[in-house]
C-alpha atoms as a PDB file:
ATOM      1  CA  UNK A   1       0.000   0.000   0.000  1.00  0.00           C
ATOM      2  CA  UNK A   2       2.778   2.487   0.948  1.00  0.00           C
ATOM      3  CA  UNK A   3       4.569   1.788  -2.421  1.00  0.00           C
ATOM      4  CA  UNK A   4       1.205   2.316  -4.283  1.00  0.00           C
ATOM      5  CA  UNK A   5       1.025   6.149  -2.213  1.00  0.00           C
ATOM      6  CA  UNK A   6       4.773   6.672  -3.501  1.00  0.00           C
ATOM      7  CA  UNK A   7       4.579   5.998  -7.035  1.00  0.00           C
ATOM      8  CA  UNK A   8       1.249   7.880  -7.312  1.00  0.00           C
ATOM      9  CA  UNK A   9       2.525  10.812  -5.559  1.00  0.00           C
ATOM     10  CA  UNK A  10       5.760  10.645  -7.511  1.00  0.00           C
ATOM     11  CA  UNK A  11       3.129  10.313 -10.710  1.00  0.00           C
ATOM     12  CA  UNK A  12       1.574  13.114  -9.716  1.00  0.00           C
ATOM     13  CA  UNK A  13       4.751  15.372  -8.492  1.00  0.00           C
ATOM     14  CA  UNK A  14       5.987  14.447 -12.292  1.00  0.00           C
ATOM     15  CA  UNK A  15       2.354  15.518 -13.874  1.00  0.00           C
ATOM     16  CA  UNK A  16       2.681  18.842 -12.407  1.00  0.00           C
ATOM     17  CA  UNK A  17       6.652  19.600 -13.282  1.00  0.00           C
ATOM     18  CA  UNK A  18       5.687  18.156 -16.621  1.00  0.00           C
ATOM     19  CA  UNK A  19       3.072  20.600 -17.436  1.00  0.00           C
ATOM     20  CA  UNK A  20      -0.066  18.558 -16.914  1.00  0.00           C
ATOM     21  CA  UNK A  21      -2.421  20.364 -15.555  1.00  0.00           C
ATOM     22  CA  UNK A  22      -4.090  21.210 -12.234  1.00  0.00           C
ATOM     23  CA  UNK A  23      -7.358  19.707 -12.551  1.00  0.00           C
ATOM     24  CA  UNK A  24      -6.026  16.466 -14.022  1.00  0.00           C
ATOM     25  CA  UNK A  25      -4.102  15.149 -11.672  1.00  0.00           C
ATOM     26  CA  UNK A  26      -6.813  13.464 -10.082  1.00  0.00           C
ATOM     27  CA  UNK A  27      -7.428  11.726 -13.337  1.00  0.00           C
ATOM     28  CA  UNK A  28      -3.547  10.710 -13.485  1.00  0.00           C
ATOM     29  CA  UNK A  29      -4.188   9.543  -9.930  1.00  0.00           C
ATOM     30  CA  UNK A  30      -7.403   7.618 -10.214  1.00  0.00           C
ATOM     31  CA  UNK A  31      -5.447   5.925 -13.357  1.00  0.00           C
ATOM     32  CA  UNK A  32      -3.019   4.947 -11.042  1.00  0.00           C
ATOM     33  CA  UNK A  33      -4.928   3.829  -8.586  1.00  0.00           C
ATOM     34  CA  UNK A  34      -8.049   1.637 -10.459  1.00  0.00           C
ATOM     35  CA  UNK A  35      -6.636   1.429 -14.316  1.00  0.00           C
ATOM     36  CA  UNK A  36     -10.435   2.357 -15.164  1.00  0.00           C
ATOM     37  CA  UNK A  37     -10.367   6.207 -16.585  1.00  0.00           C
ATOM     38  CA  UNK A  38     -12.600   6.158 -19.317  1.00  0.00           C
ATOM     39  CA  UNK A  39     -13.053   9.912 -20.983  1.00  0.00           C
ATOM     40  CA  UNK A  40     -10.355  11.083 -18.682  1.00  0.00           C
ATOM     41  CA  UNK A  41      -8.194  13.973 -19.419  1.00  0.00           C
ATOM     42  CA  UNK A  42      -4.601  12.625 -19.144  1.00  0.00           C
ATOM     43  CA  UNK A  43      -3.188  15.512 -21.494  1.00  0.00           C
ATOM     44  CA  UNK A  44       0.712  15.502 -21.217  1.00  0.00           C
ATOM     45  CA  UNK A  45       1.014  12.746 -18.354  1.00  0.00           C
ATOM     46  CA  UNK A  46       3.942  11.211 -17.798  1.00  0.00           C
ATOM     47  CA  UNK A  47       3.335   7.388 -17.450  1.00  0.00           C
ATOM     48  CA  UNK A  48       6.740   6.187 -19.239  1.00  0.00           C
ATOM     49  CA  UNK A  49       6.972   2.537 -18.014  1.00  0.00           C
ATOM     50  CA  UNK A  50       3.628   2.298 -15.896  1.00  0.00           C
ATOM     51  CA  UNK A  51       2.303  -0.827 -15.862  1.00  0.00           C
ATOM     52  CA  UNK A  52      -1.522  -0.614 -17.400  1.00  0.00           C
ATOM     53  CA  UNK A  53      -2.481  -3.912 -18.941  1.00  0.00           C
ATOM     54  CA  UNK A  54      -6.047  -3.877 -19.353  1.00  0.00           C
ATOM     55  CA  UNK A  55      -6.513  -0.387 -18.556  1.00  0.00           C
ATOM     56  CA  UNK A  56     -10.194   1.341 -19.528  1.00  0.00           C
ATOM     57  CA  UNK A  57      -8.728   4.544 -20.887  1.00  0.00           C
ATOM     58  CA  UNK A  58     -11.665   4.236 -23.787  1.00  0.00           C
ATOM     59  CA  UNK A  59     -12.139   8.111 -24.932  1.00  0.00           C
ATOM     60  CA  UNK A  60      -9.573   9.238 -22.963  1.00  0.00           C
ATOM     61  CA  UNK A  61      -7.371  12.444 -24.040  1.00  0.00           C
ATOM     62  CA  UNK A  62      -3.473  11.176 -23.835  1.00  0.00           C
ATOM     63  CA  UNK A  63      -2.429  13.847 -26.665  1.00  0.00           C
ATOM     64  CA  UNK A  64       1.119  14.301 -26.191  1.00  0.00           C
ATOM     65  CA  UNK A  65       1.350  12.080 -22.759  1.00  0.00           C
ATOM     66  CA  UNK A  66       4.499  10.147 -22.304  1.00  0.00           C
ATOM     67  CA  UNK A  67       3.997   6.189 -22.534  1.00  0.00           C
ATOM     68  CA  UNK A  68       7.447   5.461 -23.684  1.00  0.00           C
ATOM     69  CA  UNK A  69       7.957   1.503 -22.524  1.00  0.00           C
ATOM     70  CA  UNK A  70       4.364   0.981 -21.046  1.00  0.00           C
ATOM     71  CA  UNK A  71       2.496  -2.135 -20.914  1.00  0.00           C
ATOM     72  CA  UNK A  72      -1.142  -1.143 -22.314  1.00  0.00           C
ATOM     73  CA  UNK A  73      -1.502  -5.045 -22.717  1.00  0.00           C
ATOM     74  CA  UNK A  74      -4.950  -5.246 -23.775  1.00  0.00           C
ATOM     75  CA  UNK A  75      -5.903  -2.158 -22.621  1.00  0.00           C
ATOM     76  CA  UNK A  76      -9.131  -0.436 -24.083  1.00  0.00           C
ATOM     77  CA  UNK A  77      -8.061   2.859 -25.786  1.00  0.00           C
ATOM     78  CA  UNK A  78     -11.234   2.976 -28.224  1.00  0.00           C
ATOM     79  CA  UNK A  79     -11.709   6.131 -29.532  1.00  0.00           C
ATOM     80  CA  UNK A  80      -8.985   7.633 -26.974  1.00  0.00           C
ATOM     81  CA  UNK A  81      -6.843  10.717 -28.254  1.00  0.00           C
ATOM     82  CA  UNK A  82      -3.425   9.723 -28.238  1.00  0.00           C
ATOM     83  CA  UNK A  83      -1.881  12.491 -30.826  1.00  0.00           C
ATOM     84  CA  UNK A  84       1.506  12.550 -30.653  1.00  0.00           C
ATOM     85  CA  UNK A  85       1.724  10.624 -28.403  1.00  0.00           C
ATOM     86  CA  UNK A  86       5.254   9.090 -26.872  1.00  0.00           C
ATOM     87  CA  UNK A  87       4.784   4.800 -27.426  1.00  0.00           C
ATOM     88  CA  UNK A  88       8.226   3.871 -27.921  1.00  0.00           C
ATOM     89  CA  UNK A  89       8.792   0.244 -27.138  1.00  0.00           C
ATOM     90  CA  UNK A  90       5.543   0.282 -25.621  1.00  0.00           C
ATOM     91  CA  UNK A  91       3.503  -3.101 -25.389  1.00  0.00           C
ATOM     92  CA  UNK A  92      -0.177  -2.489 -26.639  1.00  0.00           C
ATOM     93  CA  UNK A  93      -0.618  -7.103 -27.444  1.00  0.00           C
ATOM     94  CA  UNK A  94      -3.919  -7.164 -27.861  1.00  0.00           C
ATOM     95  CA  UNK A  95      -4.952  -3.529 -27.244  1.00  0.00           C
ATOM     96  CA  UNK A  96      -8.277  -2.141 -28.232  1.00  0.00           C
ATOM     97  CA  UNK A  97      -7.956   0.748 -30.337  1.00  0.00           C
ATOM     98  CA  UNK A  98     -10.960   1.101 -32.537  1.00  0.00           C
ATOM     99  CA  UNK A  99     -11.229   4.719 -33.742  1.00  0.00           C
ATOM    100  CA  UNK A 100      -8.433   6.009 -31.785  1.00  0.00           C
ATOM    101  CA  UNK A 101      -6.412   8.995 -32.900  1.00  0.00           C
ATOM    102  CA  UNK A 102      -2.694   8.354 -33.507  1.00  0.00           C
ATOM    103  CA  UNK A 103      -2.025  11.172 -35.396  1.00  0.00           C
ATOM    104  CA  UNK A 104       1.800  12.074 -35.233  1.00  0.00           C
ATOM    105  CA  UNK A 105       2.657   9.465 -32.436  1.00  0.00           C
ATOM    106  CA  UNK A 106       5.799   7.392 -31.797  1.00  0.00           C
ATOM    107  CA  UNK A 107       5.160   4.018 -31.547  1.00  0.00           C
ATOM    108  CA  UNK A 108       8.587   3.077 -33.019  1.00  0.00           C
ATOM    109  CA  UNK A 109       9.450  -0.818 -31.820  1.00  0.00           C
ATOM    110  CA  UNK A 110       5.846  -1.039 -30.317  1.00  0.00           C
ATOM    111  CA  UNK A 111       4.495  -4.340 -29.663  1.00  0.00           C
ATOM    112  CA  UNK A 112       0.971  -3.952 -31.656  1.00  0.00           C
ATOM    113  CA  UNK A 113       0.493  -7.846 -32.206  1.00  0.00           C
ATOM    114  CA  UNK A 114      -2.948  -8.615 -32.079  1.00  0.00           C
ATOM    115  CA  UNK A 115      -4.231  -5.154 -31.509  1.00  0.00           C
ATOM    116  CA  UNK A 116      -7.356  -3.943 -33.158  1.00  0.00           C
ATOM    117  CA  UNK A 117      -6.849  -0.264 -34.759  1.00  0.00           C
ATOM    118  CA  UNK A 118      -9.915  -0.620 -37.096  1.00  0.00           C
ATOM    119  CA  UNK A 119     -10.463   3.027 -38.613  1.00  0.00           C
ATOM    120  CA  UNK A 120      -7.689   4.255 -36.300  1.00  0.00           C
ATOM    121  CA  UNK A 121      -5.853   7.083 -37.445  1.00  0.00           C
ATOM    122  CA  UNK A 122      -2.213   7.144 -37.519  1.00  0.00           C
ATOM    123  CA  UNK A 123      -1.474   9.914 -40.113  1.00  0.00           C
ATOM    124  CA  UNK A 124       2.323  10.722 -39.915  1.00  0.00           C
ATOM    125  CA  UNK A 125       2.544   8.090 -36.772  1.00  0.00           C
ATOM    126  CA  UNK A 126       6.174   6.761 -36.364  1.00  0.00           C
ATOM    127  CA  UNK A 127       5.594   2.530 -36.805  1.00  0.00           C
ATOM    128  CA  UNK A 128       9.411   2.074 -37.669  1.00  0.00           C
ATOM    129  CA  UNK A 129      10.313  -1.062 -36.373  1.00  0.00           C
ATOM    130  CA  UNK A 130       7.167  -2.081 -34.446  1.00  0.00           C
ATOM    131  CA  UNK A 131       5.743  -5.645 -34.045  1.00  0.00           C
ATOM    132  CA  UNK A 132       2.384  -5.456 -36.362  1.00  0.00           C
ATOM    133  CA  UNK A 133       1.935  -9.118 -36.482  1.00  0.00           C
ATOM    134  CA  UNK A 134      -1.962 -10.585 -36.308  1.00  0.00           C
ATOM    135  CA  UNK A 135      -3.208  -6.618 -35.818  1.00  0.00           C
ATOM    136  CA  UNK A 136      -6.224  -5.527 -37.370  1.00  0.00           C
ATOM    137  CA  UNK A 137      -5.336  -2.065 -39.214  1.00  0.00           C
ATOM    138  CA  UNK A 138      -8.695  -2.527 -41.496  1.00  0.00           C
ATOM    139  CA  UNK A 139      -9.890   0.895 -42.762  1.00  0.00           C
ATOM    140  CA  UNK A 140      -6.867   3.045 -40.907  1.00  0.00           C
ATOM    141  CA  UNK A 141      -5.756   5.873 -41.802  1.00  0.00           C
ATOM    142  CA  UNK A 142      -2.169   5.276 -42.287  1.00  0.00           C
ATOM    143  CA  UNK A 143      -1.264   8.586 -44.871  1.00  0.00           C
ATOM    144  CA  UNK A 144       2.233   9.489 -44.448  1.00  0.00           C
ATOM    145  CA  UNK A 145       2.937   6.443 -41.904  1.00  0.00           C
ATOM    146  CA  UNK A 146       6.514   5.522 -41.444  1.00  0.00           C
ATOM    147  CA  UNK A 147       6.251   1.175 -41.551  1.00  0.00           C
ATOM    148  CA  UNK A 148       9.825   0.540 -42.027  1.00  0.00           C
ATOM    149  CA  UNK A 149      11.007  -2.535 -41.341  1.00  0.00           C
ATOM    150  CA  UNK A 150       7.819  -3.274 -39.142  1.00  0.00           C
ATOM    151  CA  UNK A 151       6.679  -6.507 -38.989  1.00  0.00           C
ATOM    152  CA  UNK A 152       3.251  -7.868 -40.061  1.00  0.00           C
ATOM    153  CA  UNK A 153       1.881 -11.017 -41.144  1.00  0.00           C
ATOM    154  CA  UNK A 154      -1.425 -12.413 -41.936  1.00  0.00           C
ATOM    155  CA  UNK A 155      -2.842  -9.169 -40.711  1.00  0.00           C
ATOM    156  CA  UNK A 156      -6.354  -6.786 -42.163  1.00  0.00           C
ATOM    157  CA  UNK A 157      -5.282  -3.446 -44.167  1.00  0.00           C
ATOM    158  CA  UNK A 158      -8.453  -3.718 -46.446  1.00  0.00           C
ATOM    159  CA  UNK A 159      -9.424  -0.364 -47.462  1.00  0.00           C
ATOM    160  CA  UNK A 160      -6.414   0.930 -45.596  1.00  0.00           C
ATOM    161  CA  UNK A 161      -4.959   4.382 -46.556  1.00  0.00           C
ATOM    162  CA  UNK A 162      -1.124   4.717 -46.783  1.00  0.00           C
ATOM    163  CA  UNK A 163      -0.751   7.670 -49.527  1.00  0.00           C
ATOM    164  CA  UNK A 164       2.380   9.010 -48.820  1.00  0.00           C
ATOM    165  CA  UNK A 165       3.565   6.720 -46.787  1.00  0.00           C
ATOM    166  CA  UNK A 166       6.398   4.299 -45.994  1.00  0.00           C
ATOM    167  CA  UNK A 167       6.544   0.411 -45.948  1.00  0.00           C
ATOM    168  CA  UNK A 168      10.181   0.687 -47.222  1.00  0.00           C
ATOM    169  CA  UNK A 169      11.272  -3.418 -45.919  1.00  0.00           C
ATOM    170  CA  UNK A 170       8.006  -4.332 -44.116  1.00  0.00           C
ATOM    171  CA  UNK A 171       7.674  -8.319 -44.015  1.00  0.00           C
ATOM    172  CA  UNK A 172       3.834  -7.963 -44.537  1.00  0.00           C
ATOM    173  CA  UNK A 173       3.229 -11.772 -46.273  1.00  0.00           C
ATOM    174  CA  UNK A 174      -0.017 -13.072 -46.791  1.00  0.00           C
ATOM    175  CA  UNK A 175      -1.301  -9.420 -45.746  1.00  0.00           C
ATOM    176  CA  UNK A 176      -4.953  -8.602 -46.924  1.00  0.00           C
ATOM    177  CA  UNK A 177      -4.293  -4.924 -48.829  1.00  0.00           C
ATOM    178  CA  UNK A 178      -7.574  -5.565 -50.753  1.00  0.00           C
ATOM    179  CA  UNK A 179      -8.810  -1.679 -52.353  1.00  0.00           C
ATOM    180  CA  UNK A 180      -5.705  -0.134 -50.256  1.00  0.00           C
ATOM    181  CA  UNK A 181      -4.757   3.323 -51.144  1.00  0.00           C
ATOM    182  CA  UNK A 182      -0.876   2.854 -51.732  1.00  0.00           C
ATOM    183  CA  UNK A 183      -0.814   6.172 -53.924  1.00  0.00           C
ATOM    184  CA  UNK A 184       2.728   7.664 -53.647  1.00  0.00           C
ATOM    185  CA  UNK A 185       3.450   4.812 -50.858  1.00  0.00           C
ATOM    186  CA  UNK A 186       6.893   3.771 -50.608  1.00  0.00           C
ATOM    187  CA  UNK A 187       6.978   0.023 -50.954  1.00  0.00           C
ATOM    188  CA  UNK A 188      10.619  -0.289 -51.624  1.00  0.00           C
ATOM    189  CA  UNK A 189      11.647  -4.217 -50.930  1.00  0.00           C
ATOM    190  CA  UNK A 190       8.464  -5.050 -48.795  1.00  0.00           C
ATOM    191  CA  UNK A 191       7.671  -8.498 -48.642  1.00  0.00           C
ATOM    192  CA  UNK A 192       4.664  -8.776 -50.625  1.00  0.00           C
ATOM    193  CA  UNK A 193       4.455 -12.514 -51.017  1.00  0.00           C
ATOM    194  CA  UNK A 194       0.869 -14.396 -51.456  1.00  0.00           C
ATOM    195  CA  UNK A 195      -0.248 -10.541 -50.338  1.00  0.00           C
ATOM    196  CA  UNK A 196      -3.691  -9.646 -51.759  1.00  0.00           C
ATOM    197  CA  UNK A 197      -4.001  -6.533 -53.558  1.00  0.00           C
ATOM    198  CA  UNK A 198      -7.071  -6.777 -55.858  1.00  0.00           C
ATOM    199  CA  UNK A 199      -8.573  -3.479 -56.366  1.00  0.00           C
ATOM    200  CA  UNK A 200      -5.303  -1.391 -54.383  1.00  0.00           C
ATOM    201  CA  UNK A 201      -4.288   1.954 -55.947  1.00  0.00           C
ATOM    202  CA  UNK A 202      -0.408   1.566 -56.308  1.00  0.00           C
ATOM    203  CA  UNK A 203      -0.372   5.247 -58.701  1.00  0.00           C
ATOM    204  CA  UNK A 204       3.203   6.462 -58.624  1.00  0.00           C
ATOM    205  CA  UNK A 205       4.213   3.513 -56.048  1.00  0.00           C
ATOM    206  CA  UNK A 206       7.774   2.780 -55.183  1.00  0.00           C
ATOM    207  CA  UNK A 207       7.930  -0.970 -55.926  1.00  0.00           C
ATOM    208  CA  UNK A 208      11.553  -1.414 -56.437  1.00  0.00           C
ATOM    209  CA  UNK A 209      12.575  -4.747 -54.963  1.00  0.00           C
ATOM    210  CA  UNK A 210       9.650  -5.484 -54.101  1.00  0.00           C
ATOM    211  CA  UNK A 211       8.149  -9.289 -53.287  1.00  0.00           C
ATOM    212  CA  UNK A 212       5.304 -10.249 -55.309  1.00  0.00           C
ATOM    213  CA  UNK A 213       5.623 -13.784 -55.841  1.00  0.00           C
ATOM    214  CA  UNK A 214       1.564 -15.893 -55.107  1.00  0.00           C
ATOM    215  CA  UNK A 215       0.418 -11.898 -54.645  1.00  0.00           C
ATOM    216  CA  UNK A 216      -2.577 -10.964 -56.179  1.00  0.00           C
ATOM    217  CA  UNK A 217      -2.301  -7.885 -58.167  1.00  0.00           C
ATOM    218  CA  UNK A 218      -5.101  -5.246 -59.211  1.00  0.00           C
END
């Protein structure tokens, strides 16, 4: 009980030399405290390396907030704001992220295996590196997404939008990219193989290198 008072006080201590503000750090606290903070206002925390597997932060705001290293293990982050947000090396296995906002955020060498991020947004979102493998990214937003060398396999992107974007050396075989928007997308030696892309938009595509072989093609 005593360590639970001194990390939350320490929590809260950091919220306020941090920025966060006044009136949230009772919702940084009750986080803390009961991992259930649905619609809570969590603008700018710092919770770099909290443990909150299976959290209820569905709606939340987390824009900007500090997650770096964080285990959001099947947390529930449905439409929660997390715009540019800090996720680096965070763990997010079987998160629930339907209709979140990931606009701008790091979540370079996440673990996002088995997370759903149906219609999330992750315009401009940092994915270099980061475990992809089983998630459901069906109808996201991924313009201007940085996928390099993320991994992904068997995995939903139907009616995914990458214009712009990067999946310069992503391993994504067997993924379903069925009426993708790939316009401008940098596809430079992805992995391609026994991929489905009937009905994908590759205009202008970088597809140098890239691993087609069983794919099919629009």
């Amino acid at each position: 009980m005593k360590l639970g008072i001194l990390t939350t006080g320490l929590l809260i201590a950091m919220g306020f030399a941090s920025g966060v503000k006044a009136e949230n750090v009772s919702h940084v606290k009750q986080l803390l405290e009961t991992k259930k903070c649905s619609q809570c206002d969590l603008t700018g925390a710092q919770l770099a390396g909290m443990n909150l597997s299976g959290a209820d932060l569905s709606g939340a705001n987390l824009r900007g907030a500090n997650l770096n290293g964080a285990n959001l293990d099947e947390a529930k982050l449905n439409e929660a704001n997390l715009k540019q947000a800090k996720l680096q090396g965070a763990s997010l296995i079987g998160a629930k992220m339907h209709g979140a906002n990931l606009e701008g955020a790091d979540l370079s060498r996440a673990n996002l295996s088995l997370a759903g991020l149906v219609i999330a947004s992750l315009k401009n979102t940092n994915l270099t590196s980061a475990n992809l493998i089983g998630a459901n990214l069906e109808s996201a937003n991924l313009v201007g997404a940085n996928l390099k060398n993320a991994r992904q396999s068997v995995a939903n992107l139907a009616n995914v939008s990458l214009r712009g974007g990067s999946l310069a050396g992503i391993d994504v075989q067997g993924v379903n990219l069925r009426d993708a928007n790939l316009t401008n997308a940098n596809l430079n030696g992805a992995n391609l193989n026994g991929s489905d892309l009937t009905g994908a938009n590759l205009k202008n595509a970088n597809m140098a290198n890239v691993d087609l072989k069983n794919a099919s093609l629009p």
